[in-house]
Structures are given as structure tokens and as C-alpha cells.
Protein backbone atom coordinates (compact mmCIF):
# COMPACT_ATOMS: atom_id res chain seq x y z
CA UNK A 1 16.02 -186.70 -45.95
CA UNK A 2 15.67 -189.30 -42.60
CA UNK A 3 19.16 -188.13 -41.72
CA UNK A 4 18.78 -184.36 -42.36
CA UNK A 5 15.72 -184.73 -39.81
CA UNK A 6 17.52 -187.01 -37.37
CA UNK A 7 20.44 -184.33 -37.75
CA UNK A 8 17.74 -181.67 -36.80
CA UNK A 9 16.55 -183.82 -33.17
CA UNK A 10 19.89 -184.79 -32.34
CA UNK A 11 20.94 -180.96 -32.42
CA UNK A 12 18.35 -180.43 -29.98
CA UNK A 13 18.14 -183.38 -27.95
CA UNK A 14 21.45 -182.00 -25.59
CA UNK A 15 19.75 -178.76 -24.63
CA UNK A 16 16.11 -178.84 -25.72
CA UNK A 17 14.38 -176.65 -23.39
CA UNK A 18 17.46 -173.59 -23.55
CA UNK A 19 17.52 -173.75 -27.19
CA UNK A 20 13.53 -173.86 -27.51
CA UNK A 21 13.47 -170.92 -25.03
CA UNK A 22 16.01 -168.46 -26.70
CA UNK A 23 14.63 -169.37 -29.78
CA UNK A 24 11.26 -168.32 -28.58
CA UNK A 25 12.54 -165.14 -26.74
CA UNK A 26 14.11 -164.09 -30.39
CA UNK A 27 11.39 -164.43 -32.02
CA UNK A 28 9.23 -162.58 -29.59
CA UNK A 29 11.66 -159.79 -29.79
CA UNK A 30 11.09 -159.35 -33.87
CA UNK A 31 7.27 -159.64 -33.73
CA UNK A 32 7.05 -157.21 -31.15
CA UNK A 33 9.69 -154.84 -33.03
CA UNK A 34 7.78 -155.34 -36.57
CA UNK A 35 4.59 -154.47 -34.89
CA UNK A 36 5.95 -151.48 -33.47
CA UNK A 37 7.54 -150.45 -36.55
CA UNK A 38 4.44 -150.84 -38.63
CA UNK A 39 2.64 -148.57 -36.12
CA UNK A 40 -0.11 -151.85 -35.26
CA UNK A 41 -0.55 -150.64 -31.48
CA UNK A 42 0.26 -147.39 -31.71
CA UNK A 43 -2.52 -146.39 -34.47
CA UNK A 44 -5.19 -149.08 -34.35
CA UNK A 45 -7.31 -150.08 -31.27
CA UNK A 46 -6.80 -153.71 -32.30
CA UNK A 47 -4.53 -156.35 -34.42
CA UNK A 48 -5.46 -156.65 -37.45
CA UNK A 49 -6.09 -160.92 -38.73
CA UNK A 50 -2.21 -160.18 -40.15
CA UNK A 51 -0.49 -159.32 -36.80
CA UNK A 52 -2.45 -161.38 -34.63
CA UNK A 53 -1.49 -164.60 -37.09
CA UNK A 54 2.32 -163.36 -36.37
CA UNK A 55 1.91 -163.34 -32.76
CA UNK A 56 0.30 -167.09 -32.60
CA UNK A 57 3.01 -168.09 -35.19
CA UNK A 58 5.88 -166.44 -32.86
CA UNK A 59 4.28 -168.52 -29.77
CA UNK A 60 3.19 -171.73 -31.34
CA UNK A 61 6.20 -172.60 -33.44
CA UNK A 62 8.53 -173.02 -30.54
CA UNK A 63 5.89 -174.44 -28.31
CA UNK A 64 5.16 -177.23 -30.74
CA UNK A 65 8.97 -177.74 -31.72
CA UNK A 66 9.82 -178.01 -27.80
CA UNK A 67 6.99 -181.01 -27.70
CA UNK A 68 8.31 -182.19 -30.74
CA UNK A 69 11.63 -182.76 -29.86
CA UNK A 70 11.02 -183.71 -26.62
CA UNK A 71 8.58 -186.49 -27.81
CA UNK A 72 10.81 -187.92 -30.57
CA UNK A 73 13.68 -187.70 -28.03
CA UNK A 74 11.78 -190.05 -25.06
CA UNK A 75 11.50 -192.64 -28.30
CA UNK A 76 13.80 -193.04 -30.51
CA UNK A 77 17.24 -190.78 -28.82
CA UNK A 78 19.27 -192.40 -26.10
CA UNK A 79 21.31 -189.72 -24.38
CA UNK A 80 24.50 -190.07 -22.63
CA UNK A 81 24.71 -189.46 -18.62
CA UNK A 82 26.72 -185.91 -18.67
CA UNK A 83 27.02 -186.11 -14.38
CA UNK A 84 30.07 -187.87 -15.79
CA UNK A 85 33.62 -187.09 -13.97
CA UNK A 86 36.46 -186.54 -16.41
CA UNK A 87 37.43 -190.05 -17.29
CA UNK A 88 34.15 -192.09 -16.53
CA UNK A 89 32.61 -192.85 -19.52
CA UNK A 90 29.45 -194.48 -21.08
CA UNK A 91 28.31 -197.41 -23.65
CA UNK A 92 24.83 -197.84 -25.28
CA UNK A 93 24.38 -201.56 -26.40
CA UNK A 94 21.87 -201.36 -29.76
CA UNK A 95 19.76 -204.58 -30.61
CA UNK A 96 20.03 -203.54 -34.69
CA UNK A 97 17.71 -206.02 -37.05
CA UNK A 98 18.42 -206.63 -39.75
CA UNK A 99 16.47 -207.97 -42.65
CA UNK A 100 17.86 -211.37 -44.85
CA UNK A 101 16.11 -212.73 -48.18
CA UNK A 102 17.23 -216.39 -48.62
CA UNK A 103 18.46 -217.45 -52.33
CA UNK A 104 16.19 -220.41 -52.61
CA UNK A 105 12.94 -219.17 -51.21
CA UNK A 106 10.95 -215.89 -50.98
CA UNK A 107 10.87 -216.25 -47.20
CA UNK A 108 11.84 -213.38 -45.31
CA UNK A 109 14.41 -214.01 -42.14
CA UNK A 110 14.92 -211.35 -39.51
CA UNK A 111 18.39 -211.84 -37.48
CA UNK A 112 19.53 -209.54 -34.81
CA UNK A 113 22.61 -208.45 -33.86
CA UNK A 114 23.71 -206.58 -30.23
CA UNK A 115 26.06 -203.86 -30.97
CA UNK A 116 28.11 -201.93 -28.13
CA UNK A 117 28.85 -198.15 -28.78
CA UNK A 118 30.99 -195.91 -26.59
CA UNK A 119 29.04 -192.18 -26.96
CA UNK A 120 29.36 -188.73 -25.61
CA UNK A 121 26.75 -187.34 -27.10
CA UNK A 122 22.69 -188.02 -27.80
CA UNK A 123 22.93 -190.69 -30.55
CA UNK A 124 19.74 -192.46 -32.59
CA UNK A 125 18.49 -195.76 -30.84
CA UNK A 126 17.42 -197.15 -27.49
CA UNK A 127 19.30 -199.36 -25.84
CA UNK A 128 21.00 -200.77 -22.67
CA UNK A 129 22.94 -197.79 -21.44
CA UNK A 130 25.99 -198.50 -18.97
CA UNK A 131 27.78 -195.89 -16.87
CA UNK A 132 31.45 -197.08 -16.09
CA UNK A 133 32.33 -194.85 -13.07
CA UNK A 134 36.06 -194.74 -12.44
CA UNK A 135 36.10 -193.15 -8.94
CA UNK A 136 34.42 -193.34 -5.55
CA UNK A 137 35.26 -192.53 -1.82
CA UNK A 138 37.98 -194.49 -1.63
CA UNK A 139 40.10 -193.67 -5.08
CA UNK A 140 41.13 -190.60 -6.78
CA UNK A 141 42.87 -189.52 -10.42
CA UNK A 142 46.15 -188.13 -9.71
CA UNK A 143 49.35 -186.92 -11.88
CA UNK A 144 52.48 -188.02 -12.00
CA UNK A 145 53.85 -185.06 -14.67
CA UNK A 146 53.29 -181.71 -12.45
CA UNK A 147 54.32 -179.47 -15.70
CA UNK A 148 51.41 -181.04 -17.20
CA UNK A 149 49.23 -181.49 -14.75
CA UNK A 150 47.81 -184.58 -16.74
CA UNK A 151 45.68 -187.19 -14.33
CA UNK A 152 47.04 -190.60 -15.18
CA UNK A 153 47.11 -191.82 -12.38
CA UNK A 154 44.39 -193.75 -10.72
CA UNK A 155 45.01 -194.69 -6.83
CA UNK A 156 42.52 -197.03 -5.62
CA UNK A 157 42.46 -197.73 -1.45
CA UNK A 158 41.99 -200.74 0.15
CA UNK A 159 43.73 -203.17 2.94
CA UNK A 160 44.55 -206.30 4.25
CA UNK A 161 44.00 -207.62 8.09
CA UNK A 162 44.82 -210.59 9.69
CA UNK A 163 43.24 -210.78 14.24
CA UNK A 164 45.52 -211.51 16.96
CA UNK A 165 43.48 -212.29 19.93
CA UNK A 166 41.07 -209.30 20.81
CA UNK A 167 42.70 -206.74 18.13
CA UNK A 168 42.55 -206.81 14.20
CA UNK A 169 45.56 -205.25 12.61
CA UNK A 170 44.76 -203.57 9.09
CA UNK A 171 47.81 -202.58 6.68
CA UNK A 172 46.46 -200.30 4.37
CA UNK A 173 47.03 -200.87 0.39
CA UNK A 174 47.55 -198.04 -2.38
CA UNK A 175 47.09 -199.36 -5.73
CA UNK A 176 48.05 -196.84 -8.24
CA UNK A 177 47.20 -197.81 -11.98
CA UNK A 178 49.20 -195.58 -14.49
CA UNK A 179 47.32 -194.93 -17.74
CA UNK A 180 47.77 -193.66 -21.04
CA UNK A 181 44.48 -192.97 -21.96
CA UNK A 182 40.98 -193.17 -20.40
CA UNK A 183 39.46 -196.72 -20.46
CA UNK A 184 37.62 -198.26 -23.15
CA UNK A 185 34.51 -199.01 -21.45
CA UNK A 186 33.90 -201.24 -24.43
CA UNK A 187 36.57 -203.66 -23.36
CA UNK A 188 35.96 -203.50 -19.42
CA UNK A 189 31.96 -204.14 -19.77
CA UNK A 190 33.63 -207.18 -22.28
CA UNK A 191 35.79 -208.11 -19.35
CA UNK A 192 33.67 -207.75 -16.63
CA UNK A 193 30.69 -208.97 -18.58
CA UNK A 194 28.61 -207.49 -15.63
CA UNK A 195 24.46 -208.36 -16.05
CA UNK A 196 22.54 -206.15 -18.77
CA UNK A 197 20.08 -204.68 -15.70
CA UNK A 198 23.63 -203.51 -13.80
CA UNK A 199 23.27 -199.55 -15.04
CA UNK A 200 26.80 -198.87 -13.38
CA UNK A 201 30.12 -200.37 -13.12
CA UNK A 202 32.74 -199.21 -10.73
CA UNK A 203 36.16 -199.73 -11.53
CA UNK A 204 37.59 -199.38 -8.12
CA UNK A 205 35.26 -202.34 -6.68
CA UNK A 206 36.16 -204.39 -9.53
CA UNK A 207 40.14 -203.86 -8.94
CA UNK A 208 39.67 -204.12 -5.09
CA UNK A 209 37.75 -207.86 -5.78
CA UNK A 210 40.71 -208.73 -8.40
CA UNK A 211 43.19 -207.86 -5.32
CA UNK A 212 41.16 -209.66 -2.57
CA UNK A 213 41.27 -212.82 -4.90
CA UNK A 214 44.25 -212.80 -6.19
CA UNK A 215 45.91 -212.53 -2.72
CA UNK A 216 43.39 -214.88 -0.84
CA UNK A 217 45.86 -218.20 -1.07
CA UNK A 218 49.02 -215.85 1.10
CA UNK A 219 46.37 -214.92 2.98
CA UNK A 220 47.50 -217.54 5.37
CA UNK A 221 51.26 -216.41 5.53
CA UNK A 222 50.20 -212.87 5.74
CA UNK A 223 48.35 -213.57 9.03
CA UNK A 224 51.50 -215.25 10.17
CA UNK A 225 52.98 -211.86 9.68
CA UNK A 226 50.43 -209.99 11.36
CA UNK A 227 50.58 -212.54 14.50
CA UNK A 228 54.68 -212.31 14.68
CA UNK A 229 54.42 -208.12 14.59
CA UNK A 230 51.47 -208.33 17.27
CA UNK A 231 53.47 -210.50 19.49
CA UNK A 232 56.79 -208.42 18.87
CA UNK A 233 58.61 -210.66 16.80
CA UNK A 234 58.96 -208.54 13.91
CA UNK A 235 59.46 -204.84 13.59
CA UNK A 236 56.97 -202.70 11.67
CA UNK A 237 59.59 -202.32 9.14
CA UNK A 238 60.02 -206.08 8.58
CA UNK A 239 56.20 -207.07 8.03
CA UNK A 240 55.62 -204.68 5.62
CA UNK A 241 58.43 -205.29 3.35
CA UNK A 242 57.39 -208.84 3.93
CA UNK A 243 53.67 -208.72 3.26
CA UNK A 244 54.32 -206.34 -0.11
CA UNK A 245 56.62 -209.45 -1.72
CA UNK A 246 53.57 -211.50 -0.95
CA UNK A 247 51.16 -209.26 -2.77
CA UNK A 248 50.30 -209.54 -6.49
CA UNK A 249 48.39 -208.01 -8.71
CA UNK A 250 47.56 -208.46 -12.76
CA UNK A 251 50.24 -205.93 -14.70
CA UNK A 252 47.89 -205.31 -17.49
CA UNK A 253 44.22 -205.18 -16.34
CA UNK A 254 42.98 -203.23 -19.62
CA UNK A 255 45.18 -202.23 -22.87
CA UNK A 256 45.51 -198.47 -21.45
CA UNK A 257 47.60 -199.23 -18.51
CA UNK A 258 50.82 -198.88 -18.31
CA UNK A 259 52.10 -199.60 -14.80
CA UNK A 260 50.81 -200.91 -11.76
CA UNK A 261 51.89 -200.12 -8.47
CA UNK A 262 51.04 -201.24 -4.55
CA UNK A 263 52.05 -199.20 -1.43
CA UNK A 264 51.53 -200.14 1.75
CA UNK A 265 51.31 -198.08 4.88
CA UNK A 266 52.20 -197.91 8.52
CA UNK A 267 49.73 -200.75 10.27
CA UNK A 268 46.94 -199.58 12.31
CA UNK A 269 45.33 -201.52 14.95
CA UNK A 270 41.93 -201.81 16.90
CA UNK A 271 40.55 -203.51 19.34
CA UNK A 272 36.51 -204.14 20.55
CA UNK A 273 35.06 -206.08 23.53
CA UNK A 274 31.85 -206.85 24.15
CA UNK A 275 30.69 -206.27 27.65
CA UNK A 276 27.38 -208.70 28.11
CA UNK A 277 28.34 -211.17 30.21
CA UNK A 278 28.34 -214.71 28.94
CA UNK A 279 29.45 -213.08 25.55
């Protein structure tokens, strides 16, 4: 019986109010058609007790089942955030308790345990809900098949810079992670193991602090680089196919990826002066 009635909230806890109101519009529809066929308004100058107890059932049931389910969903449902883009996904973490009779005693112990669940849909419990957001301003899903049109691809921007006097030289950096299948957000909240009040995790930041760390100690030798092509050293040619041996990156991040590759562009410079004097 408990699951044939949490069957019956969870049907409507995706699209309460819609439901409620075409379910409410039906029923309107039949009362006023059975009322009509039995001649009540045509022939009588009133509703009889019969008709009007109709018309405050035909109102009141989907009134009180909207606050119903909209009650028992604010409690006990936890639904999923559906302003999702196609591969972001979402985890609920569940505190479940569970109940444990010792052997030797009639003492009652109550453990707890924290389970994670990836869900799609309104599912029964409150917990810590975590977005994992797998694009922003600077990264896009692309495809690498264009028969099937299949985004696999995830290119994340970023860039490295070294100064040479007044100027700073950026080179920017495409890395594109290849993919098999979305990402578990199970296993990147694991690996991240970002704080339980942190609602939303974005991949692309996470990747982009990997890159900046795991490149920090050639940082050094890049701005060597950078120096030799400002002062005309190097060709344009030369310091980028010497600052991409430099650059690493991890080749399996998460179990779904496949490939990882970095592409660098054509160095852009820029150059800013203050003009207050002593300054």
C-alpha cells in the first residue's frame, strides 16, 4: 500500500499543477454535460441537493488533490533540476537510518548511512541535491562523427601568459575531452569531493584548475618562451610547438573519457599603461 501511494505523488510531483488542471477541466466538462442531459437547468429554477453535491465534488476533488500533492511533495519528494543541458546531470545524497537490535541486549541502536543517487526524475527523500553543470561561457559539446551528429566532444577554453616588459602575451588553450558517455556525476562529486553546501559543480572550472596546476612548475620555461618570441628570437611557429611539448594534462580524468586533446592558438598580445604620474 505505502508504495502504491508514493507511486500515486511521484506521478504527480513532475507536472502537478497541468495534470491537476486538465484533470479539473475534464471533469468540469462531464458535470456540466450530465446536468444538461438530465434537463437540471433547463427544467428546474434551481439544483437540486444531487447536482449541486456533483458540482462541489467536480471542484473540490482536484482542488484538494493539487494541495495534496503539492504538500506531500515540499516534504518528503526531492525533485531533480530539469533547466539541465543535455549532458549535465544531477545527484541527491540520502541520510537513510536504519534501525539495529543488538544480540545480547534489548537496546535499540540507530546507525546512519549517506547514500549518493544519480536521478532524472522526482524520487522519495530529501536530501543534499548537487547539479554537475558540464558547460559555461567558455566550453561547448561538440561532435567528432558528422553522420551522427553525436556530441562527444567537450572543448573547454582557457590560456597561458607569461609579461615581457609593458605587454602580456596570452596563447590560448583548447582542451577537447572525448567521451563515451555522459559523466557519472557520482564519481566526479567522489573526485572532487566539493563541500555539501556547494549546490553546483562546474566541470570546466575544475579541468581549467587541474591544467593551471599541473602546468604551474614549466611555468618558468614557458615564460622563457614568451620572452624569446617578444624579443624576436623565436618565430610564432617555434613557441608554440615548444610550449604544447611542455603542456600536460591527466589522460583519464573520469572512466568515460576516452581521449584528451590540447590545441593551442596563434598568440595574442596586449599592452596597458597607466598615465598618473609617479605610477
Amino acid at each position: 500500500m505505502k508504495k502504491i501511494i508514493r507511486s500515486y505523488f511521484l506521478a504527480f510531483a513532475e507536472e502537478t499543477g497541468r495534470k491537476n488542471f486538465v484533470f479539473f477541466i475534464v471533469l468540469i466538462i462531464v458535470v456540466l454535460i450530465l446536468m444538461l442531459c438530465n434537463h437540471s437547468i433547463i427544467n428546474k429554477d434551481y439544483l437540486d441537493q444531487k447536482d449541486i453535491l456533483i458540482f462541489l465534488l467536480a471542484f473540490g476533488i482536484p482542488i484538494l488533490n493539487y494541495i495534496l500533492c503539492k504538500k506531500v511533495k515540499s516534504i518528503f519528494i526531492s525533485m531533480p533540476p530539469y533547466e539541465n543541458a543535455r549532458h549535465d546531470s544531477a545527484t541527491i545524497q540520502l541520510i537513510i537510518q536504519q534501525i539495529i537490535t543488538q544480540r545480547e541486549g534489548s537496546r535499540i541502536i540507530f546507525k546512519q548511512k549517506r547514500e549518493k543517487i544519480k536521478f532524472n526524475k522526482p524520487i522519495w527523500g530529501k536530501g543534499i541535491i548537487k547539479k554537475l553543470k558540464t558547460t559555461d561561457q567558455q566550453s561547448n559539446w561538440t561532435w567528432n562523427d558528422v553522420e551522427t551528429m553525436e556530441e562527444n566532444i567537450l572543448v573547454i577554453k582557457t590560456k597561458i601568459s607569461g609579461r615581457w616588459k609593458n605587454s602580456t602575451i596570452e596563447i590560448p588553450v583548447k582542451i577537447k575531452i572525448q567521451t563515451n558517455k555522459d559523466f557519472n556525476p557520482i564519481e566526479v562529486f567522489d573526485k572532487i569531493q566539493s563541500p555539501d553546501d556547494q549546490e553546483v559543480v562546474h566541470l570546466p572550472k575544475y579541468f581549467r584548475h587541474i591544467f593551471k596546476n599541473i602546468n604551474e612548475k614549466n611555468q618558468e620555461k614557458i615564460q622563457k618562451l614568451i620572452t624569446d618570441y617578444a624579443e624576436m628570437k623565436i618565430s610564432e611557429s617555434i613557441l608554440i610547438s615548444e610550449v604544447i611539448d611542455l603542456l600536460i594534462f591527466p589522460e583519464r580524468p573520469f572512466s568515460n573519457v576516452k581521449n584528451v586533446q590540447i590545441c593551442l592558438e596563434a598568440p595574442e598580445a596586449s599592452s596597458c599603461k597607466g598615465m598618473v604620474c609617479g605610477k
